[in-house]
Protein backbone atom coordinates (compact mmCIF):
# COMPACT_ATOMS: atom_id res chain seq x y z
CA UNK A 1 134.98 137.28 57.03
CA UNK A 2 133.14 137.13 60.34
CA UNK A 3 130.53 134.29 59.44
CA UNK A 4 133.68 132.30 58.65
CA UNK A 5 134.85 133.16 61.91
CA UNK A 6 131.52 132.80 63.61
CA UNK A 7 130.76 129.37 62.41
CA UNK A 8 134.03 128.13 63.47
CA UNK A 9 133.46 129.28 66.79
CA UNK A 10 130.40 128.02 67.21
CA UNK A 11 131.91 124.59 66.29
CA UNK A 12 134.39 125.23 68.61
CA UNK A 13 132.30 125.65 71.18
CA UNK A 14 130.30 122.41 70.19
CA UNK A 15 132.98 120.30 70.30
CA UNK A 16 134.49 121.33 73.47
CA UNK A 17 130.70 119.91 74.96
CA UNK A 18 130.43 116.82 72.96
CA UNK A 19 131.76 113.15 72.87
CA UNK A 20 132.36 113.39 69.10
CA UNK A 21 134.29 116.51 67.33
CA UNK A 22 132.55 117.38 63.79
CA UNK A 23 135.87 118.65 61.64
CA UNK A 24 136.03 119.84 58.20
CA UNK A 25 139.06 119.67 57.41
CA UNK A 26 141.70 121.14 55.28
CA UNK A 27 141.58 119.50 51.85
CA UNK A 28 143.23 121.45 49.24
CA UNK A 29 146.99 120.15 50.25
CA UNK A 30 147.40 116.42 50.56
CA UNK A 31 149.94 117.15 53.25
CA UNK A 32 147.71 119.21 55.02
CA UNK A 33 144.45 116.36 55.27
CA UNK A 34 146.76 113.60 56.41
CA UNK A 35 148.06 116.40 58.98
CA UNK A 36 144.56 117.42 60.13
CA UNK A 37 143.52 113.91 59.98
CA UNK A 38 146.36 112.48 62.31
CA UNK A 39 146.63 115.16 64.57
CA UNK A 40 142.57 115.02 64.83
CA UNK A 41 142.78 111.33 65.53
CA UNK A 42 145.46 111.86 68.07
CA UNK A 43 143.04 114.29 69.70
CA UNK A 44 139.93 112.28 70.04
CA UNK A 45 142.62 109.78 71.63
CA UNK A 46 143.66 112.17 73.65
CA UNK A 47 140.29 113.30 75.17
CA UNK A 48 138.66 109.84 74.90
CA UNK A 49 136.37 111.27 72.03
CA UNK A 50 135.84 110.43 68.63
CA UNK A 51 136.13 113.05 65.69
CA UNK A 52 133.36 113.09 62.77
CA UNK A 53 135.42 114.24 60.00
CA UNK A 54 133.17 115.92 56.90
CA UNK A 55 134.56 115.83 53.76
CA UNK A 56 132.61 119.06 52.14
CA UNK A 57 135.27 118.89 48.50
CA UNK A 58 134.75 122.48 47.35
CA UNK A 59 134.68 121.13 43.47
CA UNK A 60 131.41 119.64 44.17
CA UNK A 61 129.93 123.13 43.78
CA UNK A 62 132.75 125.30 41.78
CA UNK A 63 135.06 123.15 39.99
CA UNK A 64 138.48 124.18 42.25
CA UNK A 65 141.33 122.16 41.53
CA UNK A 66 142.42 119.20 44.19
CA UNK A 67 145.66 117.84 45.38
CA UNK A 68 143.86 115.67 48.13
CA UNK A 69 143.50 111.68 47.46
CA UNK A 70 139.89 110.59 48.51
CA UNK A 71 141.21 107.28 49.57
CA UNK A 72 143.35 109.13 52.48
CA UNK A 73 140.06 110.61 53.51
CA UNK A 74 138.45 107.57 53.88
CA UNK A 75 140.69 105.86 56.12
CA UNK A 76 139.24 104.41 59.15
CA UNK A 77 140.30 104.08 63.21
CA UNK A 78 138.96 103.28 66.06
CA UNK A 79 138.72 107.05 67.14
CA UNK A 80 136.58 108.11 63.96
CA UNK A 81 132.91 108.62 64.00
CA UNK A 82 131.58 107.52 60.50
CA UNK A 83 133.44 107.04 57.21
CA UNK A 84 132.99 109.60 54.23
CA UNK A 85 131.08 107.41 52.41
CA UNK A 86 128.44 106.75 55.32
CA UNK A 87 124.98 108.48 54.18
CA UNK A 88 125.39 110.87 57.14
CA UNK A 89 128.73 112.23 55.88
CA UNK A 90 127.90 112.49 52.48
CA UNK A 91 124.41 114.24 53.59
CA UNK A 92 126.25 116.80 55.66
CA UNK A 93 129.29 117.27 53.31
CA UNK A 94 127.03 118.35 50.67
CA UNK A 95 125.27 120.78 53.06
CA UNK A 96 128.45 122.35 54.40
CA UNK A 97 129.48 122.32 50.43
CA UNK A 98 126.49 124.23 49.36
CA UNK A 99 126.41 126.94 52.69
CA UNK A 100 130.47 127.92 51.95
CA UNK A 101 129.48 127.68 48.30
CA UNK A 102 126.86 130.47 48.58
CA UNK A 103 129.02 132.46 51.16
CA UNK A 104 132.59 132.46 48.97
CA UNK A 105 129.70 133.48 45.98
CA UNK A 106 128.28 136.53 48.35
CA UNK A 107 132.39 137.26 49.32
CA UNK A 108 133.73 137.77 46.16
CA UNK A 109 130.74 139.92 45.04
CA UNK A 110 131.32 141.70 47.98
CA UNK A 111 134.97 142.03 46.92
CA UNK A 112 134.03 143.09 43.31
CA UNK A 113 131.92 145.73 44.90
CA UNK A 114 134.33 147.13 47.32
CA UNK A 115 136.81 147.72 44.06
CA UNK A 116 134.39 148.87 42.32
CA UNK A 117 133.89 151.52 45.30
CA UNK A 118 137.60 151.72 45.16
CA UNK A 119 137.91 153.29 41.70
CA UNK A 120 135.62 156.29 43.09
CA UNK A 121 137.76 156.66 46.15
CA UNK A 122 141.02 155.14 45.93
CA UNK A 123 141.87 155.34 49.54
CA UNK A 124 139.57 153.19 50.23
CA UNK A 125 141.11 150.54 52.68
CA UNK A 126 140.41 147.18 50.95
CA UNK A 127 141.06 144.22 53.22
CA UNK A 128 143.71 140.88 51.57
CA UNK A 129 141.99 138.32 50.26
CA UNK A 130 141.76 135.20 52.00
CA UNK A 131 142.07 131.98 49.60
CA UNK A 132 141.56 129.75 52.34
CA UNK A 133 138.14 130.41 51.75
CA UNK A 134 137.96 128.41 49.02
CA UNK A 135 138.16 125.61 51.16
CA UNK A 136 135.39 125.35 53.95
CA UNK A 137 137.05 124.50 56.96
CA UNK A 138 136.31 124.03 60.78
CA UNK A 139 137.08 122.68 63.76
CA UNK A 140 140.26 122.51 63.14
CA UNK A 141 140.81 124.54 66.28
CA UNK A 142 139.63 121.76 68.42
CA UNK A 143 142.12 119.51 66.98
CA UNK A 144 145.74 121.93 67.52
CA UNK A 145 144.50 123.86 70.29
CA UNK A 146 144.82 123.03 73.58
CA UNK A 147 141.53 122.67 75.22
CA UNK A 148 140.17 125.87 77.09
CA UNK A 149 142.58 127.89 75.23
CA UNK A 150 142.07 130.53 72.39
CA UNK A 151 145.17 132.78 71.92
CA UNK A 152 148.67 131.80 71.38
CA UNK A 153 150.57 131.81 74.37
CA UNK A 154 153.90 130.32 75.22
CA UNK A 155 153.42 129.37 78.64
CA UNK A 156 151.03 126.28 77.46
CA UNK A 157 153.54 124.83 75.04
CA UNK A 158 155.87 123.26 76.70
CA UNK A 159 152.70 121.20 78.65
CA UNK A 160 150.90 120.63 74.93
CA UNK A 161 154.13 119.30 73.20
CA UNK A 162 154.57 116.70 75.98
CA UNK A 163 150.94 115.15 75.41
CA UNK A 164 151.64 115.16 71.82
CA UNK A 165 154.84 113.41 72.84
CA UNK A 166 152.75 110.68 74.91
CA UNK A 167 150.31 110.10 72.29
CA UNK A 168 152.17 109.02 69.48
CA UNK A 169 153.45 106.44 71.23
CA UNK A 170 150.30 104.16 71.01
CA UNK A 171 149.35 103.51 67.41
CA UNK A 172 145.81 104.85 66.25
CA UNK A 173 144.81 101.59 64.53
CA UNK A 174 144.66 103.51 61.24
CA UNK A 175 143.66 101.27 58.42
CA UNK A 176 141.65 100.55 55.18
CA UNK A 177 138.62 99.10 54.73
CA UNK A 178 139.02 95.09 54.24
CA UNK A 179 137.48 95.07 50.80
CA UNK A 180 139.89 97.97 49.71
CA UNK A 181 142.22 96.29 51.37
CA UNK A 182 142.22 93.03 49.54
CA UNK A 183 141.77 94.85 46.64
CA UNK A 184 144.96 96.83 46.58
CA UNK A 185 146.80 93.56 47.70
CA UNK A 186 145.96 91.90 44.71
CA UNK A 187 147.14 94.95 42.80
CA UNK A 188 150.31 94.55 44.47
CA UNK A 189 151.10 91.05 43.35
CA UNK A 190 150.28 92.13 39.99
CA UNK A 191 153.40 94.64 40.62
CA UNK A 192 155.72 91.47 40.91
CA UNK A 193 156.13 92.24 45.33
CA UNK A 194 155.01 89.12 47.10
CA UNK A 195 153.13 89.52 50.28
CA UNK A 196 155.52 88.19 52.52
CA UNK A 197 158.27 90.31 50.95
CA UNK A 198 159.14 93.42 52.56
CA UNK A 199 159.20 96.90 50.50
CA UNK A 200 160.38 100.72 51.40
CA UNK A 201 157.93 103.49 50.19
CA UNK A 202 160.07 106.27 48.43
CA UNK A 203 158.92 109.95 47.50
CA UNK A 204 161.30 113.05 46.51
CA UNK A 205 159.50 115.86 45.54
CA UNK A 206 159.42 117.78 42.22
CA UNK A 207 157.74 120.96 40.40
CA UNK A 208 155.46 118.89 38.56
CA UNK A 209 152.54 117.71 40.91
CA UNK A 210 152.16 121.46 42.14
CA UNK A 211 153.00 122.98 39.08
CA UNK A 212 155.16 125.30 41.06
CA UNK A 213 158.64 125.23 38.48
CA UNK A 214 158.63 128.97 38.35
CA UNK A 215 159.29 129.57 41.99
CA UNK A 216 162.67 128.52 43.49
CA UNK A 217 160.96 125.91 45.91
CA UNK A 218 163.38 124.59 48.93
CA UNK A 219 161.54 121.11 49.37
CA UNK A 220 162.48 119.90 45.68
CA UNK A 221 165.20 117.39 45.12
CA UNK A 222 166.79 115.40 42.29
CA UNK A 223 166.14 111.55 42.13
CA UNK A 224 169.19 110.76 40.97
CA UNK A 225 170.81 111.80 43.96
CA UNK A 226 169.33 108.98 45.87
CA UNK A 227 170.34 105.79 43.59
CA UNK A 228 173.21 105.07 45.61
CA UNK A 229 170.72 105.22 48.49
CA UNK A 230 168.42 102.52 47.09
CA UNK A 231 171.07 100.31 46.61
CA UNK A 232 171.46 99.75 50.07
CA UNK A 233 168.23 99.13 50.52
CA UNK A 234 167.91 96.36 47.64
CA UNK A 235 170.68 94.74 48.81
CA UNK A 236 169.00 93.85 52.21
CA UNK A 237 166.25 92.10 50.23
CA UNK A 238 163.90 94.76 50.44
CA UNK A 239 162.08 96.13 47.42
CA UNK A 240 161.98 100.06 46.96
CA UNK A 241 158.67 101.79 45.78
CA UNK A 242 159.15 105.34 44.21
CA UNK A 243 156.13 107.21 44.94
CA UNK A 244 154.96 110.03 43.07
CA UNK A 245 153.42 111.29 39.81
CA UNK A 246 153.91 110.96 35.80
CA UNK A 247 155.09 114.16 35.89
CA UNK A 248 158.11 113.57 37.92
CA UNK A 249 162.03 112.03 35.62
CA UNK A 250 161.48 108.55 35.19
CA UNK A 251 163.98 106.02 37.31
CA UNK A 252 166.77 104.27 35.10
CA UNK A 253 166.05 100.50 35.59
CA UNK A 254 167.16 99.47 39.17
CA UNK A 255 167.25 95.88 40.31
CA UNK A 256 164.46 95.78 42.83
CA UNK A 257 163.29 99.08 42.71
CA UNK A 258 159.90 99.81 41.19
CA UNK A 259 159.05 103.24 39.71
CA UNK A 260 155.28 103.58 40.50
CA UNK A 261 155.02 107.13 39.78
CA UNK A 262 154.87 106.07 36.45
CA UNK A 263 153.76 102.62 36.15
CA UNK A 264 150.18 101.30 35.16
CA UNK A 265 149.28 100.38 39.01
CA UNK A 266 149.08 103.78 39.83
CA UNK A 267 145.83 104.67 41.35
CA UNK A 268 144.49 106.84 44.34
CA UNK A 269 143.81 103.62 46.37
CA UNK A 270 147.07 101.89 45.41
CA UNK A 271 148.78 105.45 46.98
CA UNK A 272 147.58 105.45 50.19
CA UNK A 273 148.10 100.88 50.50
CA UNK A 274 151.87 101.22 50.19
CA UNK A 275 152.07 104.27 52.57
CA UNK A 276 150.10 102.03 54.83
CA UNK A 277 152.04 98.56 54.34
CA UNK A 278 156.12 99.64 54.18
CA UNK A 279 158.07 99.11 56.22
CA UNK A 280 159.68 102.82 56.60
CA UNK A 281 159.07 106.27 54.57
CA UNK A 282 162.44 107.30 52.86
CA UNK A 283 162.45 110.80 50.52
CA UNK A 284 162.89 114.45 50.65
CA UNK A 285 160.26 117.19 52.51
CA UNK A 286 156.92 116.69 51.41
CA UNK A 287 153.33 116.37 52.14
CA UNK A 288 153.26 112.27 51.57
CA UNK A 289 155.58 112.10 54.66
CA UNK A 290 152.54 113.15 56.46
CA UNK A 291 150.48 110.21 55.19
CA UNK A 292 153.47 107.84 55.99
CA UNK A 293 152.67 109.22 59.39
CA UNK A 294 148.92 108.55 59.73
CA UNK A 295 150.27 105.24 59.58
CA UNK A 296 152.63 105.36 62.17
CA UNK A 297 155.22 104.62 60.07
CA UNK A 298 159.07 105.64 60.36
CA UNK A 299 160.69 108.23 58.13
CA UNK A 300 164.34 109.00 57.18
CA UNK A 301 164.35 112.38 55.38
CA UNK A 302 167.69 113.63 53.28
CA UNK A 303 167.54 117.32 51.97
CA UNK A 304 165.08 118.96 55.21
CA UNK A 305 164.03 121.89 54.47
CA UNK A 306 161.69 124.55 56.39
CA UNK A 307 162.34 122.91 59.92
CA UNK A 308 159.54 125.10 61.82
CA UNK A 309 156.61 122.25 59.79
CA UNK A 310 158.82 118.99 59.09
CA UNK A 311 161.34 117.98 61.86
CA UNK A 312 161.48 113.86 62.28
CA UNK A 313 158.65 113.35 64.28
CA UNK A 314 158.96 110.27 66.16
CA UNK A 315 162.34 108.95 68.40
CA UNK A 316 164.14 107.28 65.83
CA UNK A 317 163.47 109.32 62.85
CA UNK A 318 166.28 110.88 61.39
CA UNK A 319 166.95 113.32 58.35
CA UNK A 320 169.65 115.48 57.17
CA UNK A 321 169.33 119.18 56.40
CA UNK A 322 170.12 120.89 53.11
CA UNK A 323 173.03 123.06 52.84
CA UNK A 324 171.88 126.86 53.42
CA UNK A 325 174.06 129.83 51.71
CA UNK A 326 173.77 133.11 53.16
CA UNK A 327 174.99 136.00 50.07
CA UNK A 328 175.69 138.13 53.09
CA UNK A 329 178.26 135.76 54.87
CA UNK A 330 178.79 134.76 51.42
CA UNK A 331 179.55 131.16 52.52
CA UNK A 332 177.37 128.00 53.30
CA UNK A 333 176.36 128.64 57.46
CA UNK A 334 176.93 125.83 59.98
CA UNK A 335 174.15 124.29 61.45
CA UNK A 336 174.80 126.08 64.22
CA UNK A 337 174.99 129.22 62.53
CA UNK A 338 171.42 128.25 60.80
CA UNK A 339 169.86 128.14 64.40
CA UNK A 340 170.75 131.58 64.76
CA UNK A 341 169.44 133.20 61.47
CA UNK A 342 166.73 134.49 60.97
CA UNK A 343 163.21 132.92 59.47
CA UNK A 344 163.83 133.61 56.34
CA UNK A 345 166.77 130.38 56.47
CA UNK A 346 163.26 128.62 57.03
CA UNK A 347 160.18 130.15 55.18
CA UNK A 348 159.23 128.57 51.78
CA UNK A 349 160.17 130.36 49.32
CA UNK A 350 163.39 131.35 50.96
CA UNK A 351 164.30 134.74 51.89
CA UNK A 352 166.55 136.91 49.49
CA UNK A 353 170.01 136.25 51.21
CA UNK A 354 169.31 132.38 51.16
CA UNK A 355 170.13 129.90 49.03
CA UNK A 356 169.95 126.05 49.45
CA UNK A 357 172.13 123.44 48.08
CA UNK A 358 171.35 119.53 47.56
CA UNK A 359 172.34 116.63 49.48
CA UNK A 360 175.34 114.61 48.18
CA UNK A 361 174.66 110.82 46.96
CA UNK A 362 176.98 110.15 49.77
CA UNK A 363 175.32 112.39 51.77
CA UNK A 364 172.21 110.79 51.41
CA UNK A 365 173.56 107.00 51.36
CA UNK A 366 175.78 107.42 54.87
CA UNK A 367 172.13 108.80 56.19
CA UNK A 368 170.11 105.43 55.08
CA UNK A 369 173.40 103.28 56.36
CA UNK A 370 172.72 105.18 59.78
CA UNK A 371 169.06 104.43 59.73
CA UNK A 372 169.21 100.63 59.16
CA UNK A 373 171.73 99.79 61.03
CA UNK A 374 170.44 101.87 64.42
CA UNK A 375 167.79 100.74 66.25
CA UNK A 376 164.59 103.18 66.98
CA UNK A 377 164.97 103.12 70.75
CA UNK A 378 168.98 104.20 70.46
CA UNK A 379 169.58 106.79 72.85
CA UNK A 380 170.76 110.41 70.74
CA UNK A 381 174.00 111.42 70.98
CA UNK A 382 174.74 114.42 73.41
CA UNK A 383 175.50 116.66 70.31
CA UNK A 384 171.59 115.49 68.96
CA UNK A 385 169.99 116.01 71.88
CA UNK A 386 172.20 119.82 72.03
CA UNK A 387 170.88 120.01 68.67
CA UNK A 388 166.96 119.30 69.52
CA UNK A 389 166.55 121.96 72.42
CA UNK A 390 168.60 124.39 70.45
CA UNK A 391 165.86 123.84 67.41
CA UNK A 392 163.10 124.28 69.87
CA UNK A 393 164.69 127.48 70.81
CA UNK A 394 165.01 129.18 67.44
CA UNK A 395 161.55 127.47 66.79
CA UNK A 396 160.56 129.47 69.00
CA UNK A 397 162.12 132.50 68.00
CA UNK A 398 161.07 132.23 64.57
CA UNK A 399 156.75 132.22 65.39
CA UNK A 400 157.63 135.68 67.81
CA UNK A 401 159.30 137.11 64.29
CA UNK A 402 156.57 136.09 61.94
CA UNK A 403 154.59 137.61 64.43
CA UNK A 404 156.58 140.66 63.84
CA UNK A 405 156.24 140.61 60.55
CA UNK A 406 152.81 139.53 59.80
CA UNK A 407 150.84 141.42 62.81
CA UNK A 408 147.68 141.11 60.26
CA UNK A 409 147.37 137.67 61.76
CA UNK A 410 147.71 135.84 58.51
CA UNK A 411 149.65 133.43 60.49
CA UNK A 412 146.95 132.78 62.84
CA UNK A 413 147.02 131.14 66.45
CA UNK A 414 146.13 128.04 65.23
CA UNK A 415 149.47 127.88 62.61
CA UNK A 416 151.33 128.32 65.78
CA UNK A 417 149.95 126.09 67.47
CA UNK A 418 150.07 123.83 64.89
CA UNK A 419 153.94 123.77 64.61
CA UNK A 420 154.28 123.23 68.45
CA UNK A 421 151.97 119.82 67.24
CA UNK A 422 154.69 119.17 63.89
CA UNK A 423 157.87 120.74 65.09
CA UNK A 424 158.29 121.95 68.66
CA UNK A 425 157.02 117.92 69.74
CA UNK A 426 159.13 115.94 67.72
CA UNK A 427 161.19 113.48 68.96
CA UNK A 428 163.55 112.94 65.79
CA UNK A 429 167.11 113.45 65.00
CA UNK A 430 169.50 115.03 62.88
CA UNK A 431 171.86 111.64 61.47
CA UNK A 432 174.58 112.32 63.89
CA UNK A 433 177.70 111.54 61.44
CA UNK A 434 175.95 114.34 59.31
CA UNK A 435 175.64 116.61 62.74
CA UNK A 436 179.57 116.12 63.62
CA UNK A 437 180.53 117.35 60.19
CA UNK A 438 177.94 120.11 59.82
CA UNK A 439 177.85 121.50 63.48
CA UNK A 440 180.87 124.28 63.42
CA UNK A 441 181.50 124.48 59.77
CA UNK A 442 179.57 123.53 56.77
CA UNK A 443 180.46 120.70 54.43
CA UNK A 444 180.24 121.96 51.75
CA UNK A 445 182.33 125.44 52.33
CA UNK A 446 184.35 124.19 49.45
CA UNK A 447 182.12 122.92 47.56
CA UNK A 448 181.13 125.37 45.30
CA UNK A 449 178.27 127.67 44.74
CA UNK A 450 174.54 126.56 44.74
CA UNK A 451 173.26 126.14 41.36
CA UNK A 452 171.46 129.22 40.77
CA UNK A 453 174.66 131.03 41.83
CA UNK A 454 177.38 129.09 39.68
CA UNK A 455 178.03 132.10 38.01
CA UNK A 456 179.26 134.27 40.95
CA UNK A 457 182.22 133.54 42.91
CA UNK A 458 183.07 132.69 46.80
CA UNK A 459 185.19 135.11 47.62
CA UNK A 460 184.40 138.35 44.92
């Protein structure tokens, strides 16, 4: 893997020099790009540069499967060098395609010799793959690294967070081209929302998109839960857009509400317009949040899960947290019980003890109620702010135990530094109605068993 490493470096190194940062960025996860895309915008702000972003889309070459929208690649800012469909781009995306296409060709011969070799002498040492490989990636360094640094180290975090902090509060001037612009506006019209009407983008992730139904994933919701929800939205003469997938359980007909994930607008363009026009992001833990973001758009967030990546970012945001069961307390944990636990409460999938249980509908409504009716600049309430170092604190303690346990460095530097950018520097809130009830005792301590546990019983 040293080439990988070498080219990166040597990037690195580049961009540290030069006006402009050349990134490839991560494009297998559509969370991910819009991450590595804001936070790489937010850096060439930052340093009064401009980052070159190069789209090299690894099926060019070998056919890997996608999750990334091309139209959320091509969004443009004042802080961007070139688009991806500028000759240059293209030009060097195919180049970078073709140089990690023939090195991921010589590494997995390499591999196939090695257990080849193996079967000869079986204690042969043979090193973990590395699937991130598949995707040709770098710079990336430049963007969540703070300049003149290489190695993780705590003392520069509290200094990092605080520029991310003063950043965010100037927008990037993130937009679409006008053409695709006007295109996607008609296509909105044709969706029955008039221009000067106001509309709420709404995601709440499933199996389907990811294909991930046989793992017990932490960030999936039910819809259903969030009707009540929308209804307060509707009702303040705002339309509500459910983002998503055909894949995902259709919406019963709602009054006002608009289930694009599987209507006939739906379209890779039409995606990333709506993200880019509403008037607030409203869902469950997921990678389209991060779009919303790009944007600089607000987010309420019911059912939080894995806190270290996906804390509100920006003063104002608020979410609530789902319920975590520990089998060894054999009850559901306070919040301030989940602060103390290890990251296992956090990690996706969950550790074996763990167990996570859904938002209520009135959970989830009270949240929305809070959101609207607060202003953004509202100071938090002494328990939130208690509540935001305390995070920062386990934060912390959670990247020294994955440390711990992964001293192979598979959780590199630049993931840690990374969720000082997403978690350790945001400025959201837990809903503070939902904070008072949760704080010393859970909720839903007699409400039952999660629903993979319904079987068992509270107090056996």
């Amino acid at each position: 893997m040293n080439i990988y490493i070498l080219i990166d470096r040597a990037v690195h190194f580049f961009n540290e020099k030069s006006k402009v940062m050349l990134v490839a960025h991560w494009t297998d996860h559509y969370g991910h790009c819009a991450e590595d895309l804001h936070f790489g915008l937010m850096r060439a702000k930052r340093e009064g540069k401009k980052v070159f972003f190069i789209l090299a889309w690894p099926q060019m070459l070998w056919g890997r499967s996608n999750k990334t929208n091309r139209e959320l690649c091509d969004v443009r800012s004042p802080y961007r060098f070139l688009g991806h469909h500028h000759p240059l781009s293209l030009c060097l995306g195919f180049i970078v395609a073709v140089t990690y296409g023939l090195l991921l060709a010589g590494y997995l011969l390499w591999r196939k010799i090695l257990r080849g070799v193996g079967l000869a002498w079986p204690g042969l040492n043979i090193p973990p793959f590395y699937p991130w490989c598949y995707s040709p990636t770098f710079g990336r360094s430049n963007i969540y690294k703070p300049r003149g640094r290489d190695k993780f180290i705590w003392d520069a975090v509290s200094y990092e967070a605080e520029q991310w902090r003063k950043v965010r509060e100037e927008p990037l001037g993130v937009y679409l081209a006008l053409e695709k612009h006007q295109r996607a506006e008609k296509r909105r019209i044709e969706m029955g929302i008039p221009l000067k009407d106001q509309f709420v983008c709404l995601h709440v992730r499933e199996s389907g998109f990811h294909a991930d139904a046989q793992f017990v994933n932490s960030r999936n919701a039910s819809i259903n839960s969030y009707i009540p929800a929308l209804k307060r939205i509707t009702e303040r003469g705002m339309w509500v857009v459910r983002m998503g997938d055909p894949s995902m359980k259709p919406l019963p007909p709602i009054e006002g509400v608009i289930d694009y994930s599987h209507a006939p607008f739906r379209s890779p363009l039409m995606d990333i317009y709506l993200k880019s026009q509403c008037e607030f992001f409203f869902g469950s833990t997921s990678g389209a949040i991060s779009a919303a973001r790009l944007f600089g758009k607000r987010e309420v967030v019911a059912n939080l899960a894995g806190w270290t990546f996906s804390f509100p970012l920006r003063h104002g945001d608020l979410a609530i947290t789902k319920h975590i069961f520990s089998k060894k307390h054999n009850r559901y944990l306070s919040l301030r019980e989940v602060l103390e636990e290890p990251f296992e409460c956090q990690s996706n999938p969950l550790g074996a003890d763990y167990r996570t249980q859904e938002n209520t509908p009135d959970e989830i409504a009270d949240l929305l109620e809070d959101f609207l009716i607060t202003p953004p600049e509202a100071p938090r309430s002494e328990l939130q702010n208690y509540f935001n170092e305390a995070h920062k604190k386990a934060l912390r303690r959670w990247l020294d135990e994955i440390t711990l346990l992964h001293p192979s460095s598979m959780v590199s530097d630049l993931d840690k530094y990374r969720a000082v950018a997403l978690g350790y520097s945001s400025c959201g809130a837990i809903a503070a109605g939902f904070l008072n009830k949760n704080w010393h005792r859970s909720s839903r301590q007699d409400g039952g068993l999660p629903a993979d546990m319904a079987g068992a019983s509270l107090h056996s």
